[in-house]
Protein backbone atom coordinates (compact mmCIF):
# COMPACT_ATOMS: atom_id res chain seq x y z
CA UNK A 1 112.71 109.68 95.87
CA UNK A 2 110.39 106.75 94.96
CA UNK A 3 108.58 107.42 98.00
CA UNK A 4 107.83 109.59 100.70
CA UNK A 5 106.69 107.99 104.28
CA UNK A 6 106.22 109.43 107.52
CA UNK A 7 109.49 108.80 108.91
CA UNK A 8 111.08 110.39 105.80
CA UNK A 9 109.75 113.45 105.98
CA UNK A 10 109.41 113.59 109.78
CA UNK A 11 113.51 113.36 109.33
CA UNK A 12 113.38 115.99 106.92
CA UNK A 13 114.94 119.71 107.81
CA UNK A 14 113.49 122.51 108.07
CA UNK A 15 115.00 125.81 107.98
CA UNK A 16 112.64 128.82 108.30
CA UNK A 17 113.61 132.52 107.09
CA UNK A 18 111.56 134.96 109.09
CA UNK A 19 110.78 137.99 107.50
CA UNK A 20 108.76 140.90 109.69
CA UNK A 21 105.99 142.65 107.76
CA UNK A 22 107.58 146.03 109.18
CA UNK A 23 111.14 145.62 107.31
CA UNK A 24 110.19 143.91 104.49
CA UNK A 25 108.18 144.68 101.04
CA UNK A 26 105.38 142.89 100.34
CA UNK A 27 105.27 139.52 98.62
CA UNK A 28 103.19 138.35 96.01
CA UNK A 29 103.13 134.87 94.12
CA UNK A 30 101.49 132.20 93.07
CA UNK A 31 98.95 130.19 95.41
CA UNK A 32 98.99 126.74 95.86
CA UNK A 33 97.80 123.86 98.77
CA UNK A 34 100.84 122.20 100.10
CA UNK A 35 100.41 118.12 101.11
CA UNK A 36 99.13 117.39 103.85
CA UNK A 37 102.45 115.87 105.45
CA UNK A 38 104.48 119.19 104.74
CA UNK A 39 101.47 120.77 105.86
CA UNK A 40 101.56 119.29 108.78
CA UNK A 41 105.35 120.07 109.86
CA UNK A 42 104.82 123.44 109.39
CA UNK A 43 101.83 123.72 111.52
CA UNK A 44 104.00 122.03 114.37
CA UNK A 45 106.82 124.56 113.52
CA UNK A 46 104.44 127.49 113.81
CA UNK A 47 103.02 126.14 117.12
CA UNK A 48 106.79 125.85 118.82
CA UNK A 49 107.23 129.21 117.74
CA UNK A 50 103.98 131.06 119.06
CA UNK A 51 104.84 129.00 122.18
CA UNK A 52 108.11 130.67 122.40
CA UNK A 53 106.95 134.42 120.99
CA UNK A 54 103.79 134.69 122.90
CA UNK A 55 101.70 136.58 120.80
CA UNK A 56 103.12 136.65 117.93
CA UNK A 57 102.51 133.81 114.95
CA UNK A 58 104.03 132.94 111.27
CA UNK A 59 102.27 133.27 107.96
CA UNK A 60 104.23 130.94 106.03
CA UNK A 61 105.06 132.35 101.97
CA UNK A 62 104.83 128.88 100.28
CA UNK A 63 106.29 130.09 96.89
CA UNK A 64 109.24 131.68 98.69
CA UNK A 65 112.07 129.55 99.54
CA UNK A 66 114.47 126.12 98.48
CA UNK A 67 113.64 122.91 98.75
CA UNK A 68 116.34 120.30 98.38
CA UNK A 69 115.60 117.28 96.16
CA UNK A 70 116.51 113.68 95.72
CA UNK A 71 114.78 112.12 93.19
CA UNK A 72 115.51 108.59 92.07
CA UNK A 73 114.75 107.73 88.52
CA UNK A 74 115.42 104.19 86.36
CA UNK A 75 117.87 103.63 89.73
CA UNK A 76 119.80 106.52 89.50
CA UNK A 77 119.96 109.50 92.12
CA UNK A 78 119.47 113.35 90.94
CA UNK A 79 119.67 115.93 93.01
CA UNK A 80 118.14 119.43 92.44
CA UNK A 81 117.78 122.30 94.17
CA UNK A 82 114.12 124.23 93.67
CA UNK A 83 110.72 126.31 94.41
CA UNK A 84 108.30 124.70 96.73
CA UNK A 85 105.97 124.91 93.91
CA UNK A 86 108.03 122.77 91.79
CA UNK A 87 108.85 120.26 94.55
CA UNK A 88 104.99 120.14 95.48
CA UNK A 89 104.29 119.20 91.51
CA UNK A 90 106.71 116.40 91.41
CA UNK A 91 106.05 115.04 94.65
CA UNK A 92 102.38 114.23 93.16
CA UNK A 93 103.98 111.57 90.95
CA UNK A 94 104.95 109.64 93.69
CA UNK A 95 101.36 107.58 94.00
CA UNK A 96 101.20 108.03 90.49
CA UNK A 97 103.59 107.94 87.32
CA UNK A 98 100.86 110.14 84.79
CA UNK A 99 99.40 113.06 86.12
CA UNK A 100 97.15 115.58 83.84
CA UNK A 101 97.02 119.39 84.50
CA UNK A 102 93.56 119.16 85.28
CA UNK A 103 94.63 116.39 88.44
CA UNK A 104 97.36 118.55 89.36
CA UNK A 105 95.35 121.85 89.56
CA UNK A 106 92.90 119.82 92.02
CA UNK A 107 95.39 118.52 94.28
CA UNK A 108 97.52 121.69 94.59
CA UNK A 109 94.60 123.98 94.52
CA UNK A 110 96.23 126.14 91.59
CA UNK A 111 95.27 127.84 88.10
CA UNK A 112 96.55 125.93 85.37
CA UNK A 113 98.86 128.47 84.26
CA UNK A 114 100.58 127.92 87.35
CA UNK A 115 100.50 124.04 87.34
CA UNK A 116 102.41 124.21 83.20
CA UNK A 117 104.60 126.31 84.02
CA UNK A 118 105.94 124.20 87.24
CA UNK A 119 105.80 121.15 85.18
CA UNK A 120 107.66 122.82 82.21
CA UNK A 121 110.45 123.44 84.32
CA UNK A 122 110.53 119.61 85.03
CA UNK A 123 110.32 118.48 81.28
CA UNK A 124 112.92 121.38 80.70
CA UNK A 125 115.03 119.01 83.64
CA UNK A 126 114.24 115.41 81.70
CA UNK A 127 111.96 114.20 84.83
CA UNK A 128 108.56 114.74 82.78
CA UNK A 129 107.56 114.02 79.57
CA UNK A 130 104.08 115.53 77.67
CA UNK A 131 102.55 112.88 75.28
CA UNK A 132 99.66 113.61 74.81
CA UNK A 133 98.71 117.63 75.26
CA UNK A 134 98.55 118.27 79.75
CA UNK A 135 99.64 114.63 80.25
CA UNK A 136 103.12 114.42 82.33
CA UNK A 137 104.46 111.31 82.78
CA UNK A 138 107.54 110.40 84.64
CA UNK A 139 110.84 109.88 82.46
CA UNK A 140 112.74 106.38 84.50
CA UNK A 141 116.00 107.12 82.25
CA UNK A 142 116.66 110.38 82.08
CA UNK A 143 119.34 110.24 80.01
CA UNK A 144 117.11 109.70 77.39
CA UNK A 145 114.61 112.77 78.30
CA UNK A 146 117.50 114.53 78.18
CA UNK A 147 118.00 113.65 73.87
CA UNK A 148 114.22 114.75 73.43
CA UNK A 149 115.38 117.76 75.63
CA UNK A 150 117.49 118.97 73.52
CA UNK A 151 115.48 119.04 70.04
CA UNK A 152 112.73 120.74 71.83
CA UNK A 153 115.21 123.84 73.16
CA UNK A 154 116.39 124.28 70.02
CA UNK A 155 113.73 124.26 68.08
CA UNK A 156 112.42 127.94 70.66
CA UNK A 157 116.32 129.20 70.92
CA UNK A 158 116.22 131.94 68.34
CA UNK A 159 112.77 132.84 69.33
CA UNK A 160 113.79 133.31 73.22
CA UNK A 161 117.59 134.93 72.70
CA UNK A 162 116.18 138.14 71.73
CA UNK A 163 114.38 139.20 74.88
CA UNK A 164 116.06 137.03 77.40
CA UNK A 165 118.82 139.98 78.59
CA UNK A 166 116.16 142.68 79.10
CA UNK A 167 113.89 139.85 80.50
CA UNK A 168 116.56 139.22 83.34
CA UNK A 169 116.99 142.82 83.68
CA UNK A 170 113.45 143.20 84.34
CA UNK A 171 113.41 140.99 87.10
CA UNK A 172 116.29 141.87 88.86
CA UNK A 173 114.86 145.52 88.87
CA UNK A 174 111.63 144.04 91.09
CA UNK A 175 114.17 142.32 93.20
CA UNK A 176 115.38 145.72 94.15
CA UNK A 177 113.14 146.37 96.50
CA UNK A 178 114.66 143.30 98.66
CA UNK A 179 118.08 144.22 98.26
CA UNK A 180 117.87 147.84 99.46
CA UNK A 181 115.94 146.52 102.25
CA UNK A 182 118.14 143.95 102.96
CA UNK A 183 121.24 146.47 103.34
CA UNK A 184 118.77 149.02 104.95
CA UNK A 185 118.18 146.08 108.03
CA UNK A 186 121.64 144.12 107.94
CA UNK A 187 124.19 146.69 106.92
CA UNK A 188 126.81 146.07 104.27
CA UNK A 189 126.34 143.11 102.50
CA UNK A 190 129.12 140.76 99.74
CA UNK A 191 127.87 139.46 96.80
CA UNK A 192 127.59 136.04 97.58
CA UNK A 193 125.20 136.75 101.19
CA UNK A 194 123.71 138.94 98.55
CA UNK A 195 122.75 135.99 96.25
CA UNK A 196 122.22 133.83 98.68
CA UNK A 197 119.65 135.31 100.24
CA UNK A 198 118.21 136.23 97.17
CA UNK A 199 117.40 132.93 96.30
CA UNK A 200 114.64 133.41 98.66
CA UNK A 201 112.74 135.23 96.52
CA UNK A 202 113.80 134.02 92.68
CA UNK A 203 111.23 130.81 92.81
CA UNK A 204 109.56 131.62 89.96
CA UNK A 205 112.15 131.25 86.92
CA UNK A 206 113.79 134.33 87.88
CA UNK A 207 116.42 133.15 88.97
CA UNK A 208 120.28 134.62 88.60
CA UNK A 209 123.88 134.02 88.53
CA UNK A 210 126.56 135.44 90.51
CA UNK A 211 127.71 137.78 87.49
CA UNK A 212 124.48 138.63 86.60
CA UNK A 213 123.54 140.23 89.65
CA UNK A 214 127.46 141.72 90.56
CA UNK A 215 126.83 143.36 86.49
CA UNK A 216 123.37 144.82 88.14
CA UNK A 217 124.92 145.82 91.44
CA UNK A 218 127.27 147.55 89.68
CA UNK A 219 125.33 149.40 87.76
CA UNK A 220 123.62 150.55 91.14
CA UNK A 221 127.15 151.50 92.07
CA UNK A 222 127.31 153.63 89.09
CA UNK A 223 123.85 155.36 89.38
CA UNK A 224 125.03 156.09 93.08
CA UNK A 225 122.60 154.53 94.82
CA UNK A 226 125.18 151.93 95.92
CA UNK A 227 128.43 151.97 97.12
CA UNK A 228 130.82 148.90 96.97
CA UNK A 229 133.83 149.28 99.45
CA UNK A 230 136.00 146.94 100.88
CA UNK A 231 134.17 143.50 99.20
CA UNK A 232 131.09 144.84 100.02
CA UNK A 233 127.58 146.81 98.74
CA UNK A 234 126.19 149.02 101.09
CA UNK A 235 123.23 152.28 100.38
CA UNK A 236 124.93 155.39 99.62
């Protein structure tokens, strides 16, 4: 939105997904420093729960995870549905409307690598637009970002349409690991918990649809390391 006070984000909700380090594979992703606010909410959340646990504590995965969005540009409401990374860049343009990659790598503590490809996603969306080289500046009608949007997609189309299928491939082969440990720990699973939960753990453009992970699954199914009975996957 145009702003974010205490109250706001005090009111904001907060759902945690515990995973234990004995179940689960290990995850890996991109660093980054969280603002203080967030920061904040989590610490509080973490302190209820070592109250209640005793002993035990949360390490909190800050790429992992969905963060709900409302953002309101030229007086129109978008809502989107993304990484904490990506939330964490845009919320920086809050207090200020042009941001460089070299301010944004300060604030979130992050290698600029990290920082483009977070704000690509948001030009890609018609929030941000680059003018000149690692300046982002917020787009107030996006309906025009959107016309710019669409010259610059077309003009890397043919390039990307080549490798894009094995690409998506690729990545739902490293999100194997979470699925068979998912149906080792909850039993059988349906495809939508399956995606669902999934989202998780696709924050980092990796994201798939429904069909594209039922067409993997079922290629599992066919390699017989899964079997799908009654709606649902479970390990063979």
């Amino acid at each position: 939105s145009d702003g974010f006070d205490d109250g706001a984000v005090s009111e904001m909700e907060l759902n945690a997904f515990i995973l234990s380090h004995v179940f689960w594979p290990s995850f890996r992703g991109d660093q980054f420093k969280l603002p203080e606010i967030i920061q904040k909410q989590l610490d509080s959340y973490t302190k209820s729960y070592q109250n209640q646990k005793g002993m035990r504590t949360l390490e909190w995965c800050h790429n992992l995870g969905l963060v709900q969005l409302e953002l309101e540009l030229g007086g129109k409401e978008v809502s989107f549905s993304v990484s904490p990374p990506r939330a964490v860049t845009i919320w920086h343009f809050q207090e200020k409307e042009v941001r460089t990659v070299e301010e944004l790598c300060d604030l979130m503590e992050a290698q600029p690598t990290t920082v483009r490809r977070h704000l690509s996603y948001w030009v890609s969306q018609g929030v941000l637009h680059e003018n000149p080289t690692d300046t982002f500046t917020i787009v107030e009608n996006i309906n025009e970002a959107d016309t710019v949007l669409t010259d610059e997609v077309d003009e890397e189309e043919d390039l990307a349409t080549t490798s894009a299928q094995e690409q998506k491939e690729n990545d739902l082969q490293m999100l194997w690991s979470y699925i068979s440990a998912m149906l080792t720990n909850l039993g059988a699973m349906p495809l939508d918990r399956i995606h669902t939960m999934l989202k998780m753990f696709m924050t980092q453009g990796r994201d798939c649809t429904p069909a594209e992970l039922k067409s993997f699954l079922d290629k599992k199914v066919k390699s017989q390391q899964l079997v799908y009975s009654g709606g649902t996957y479970h390990l063979n």
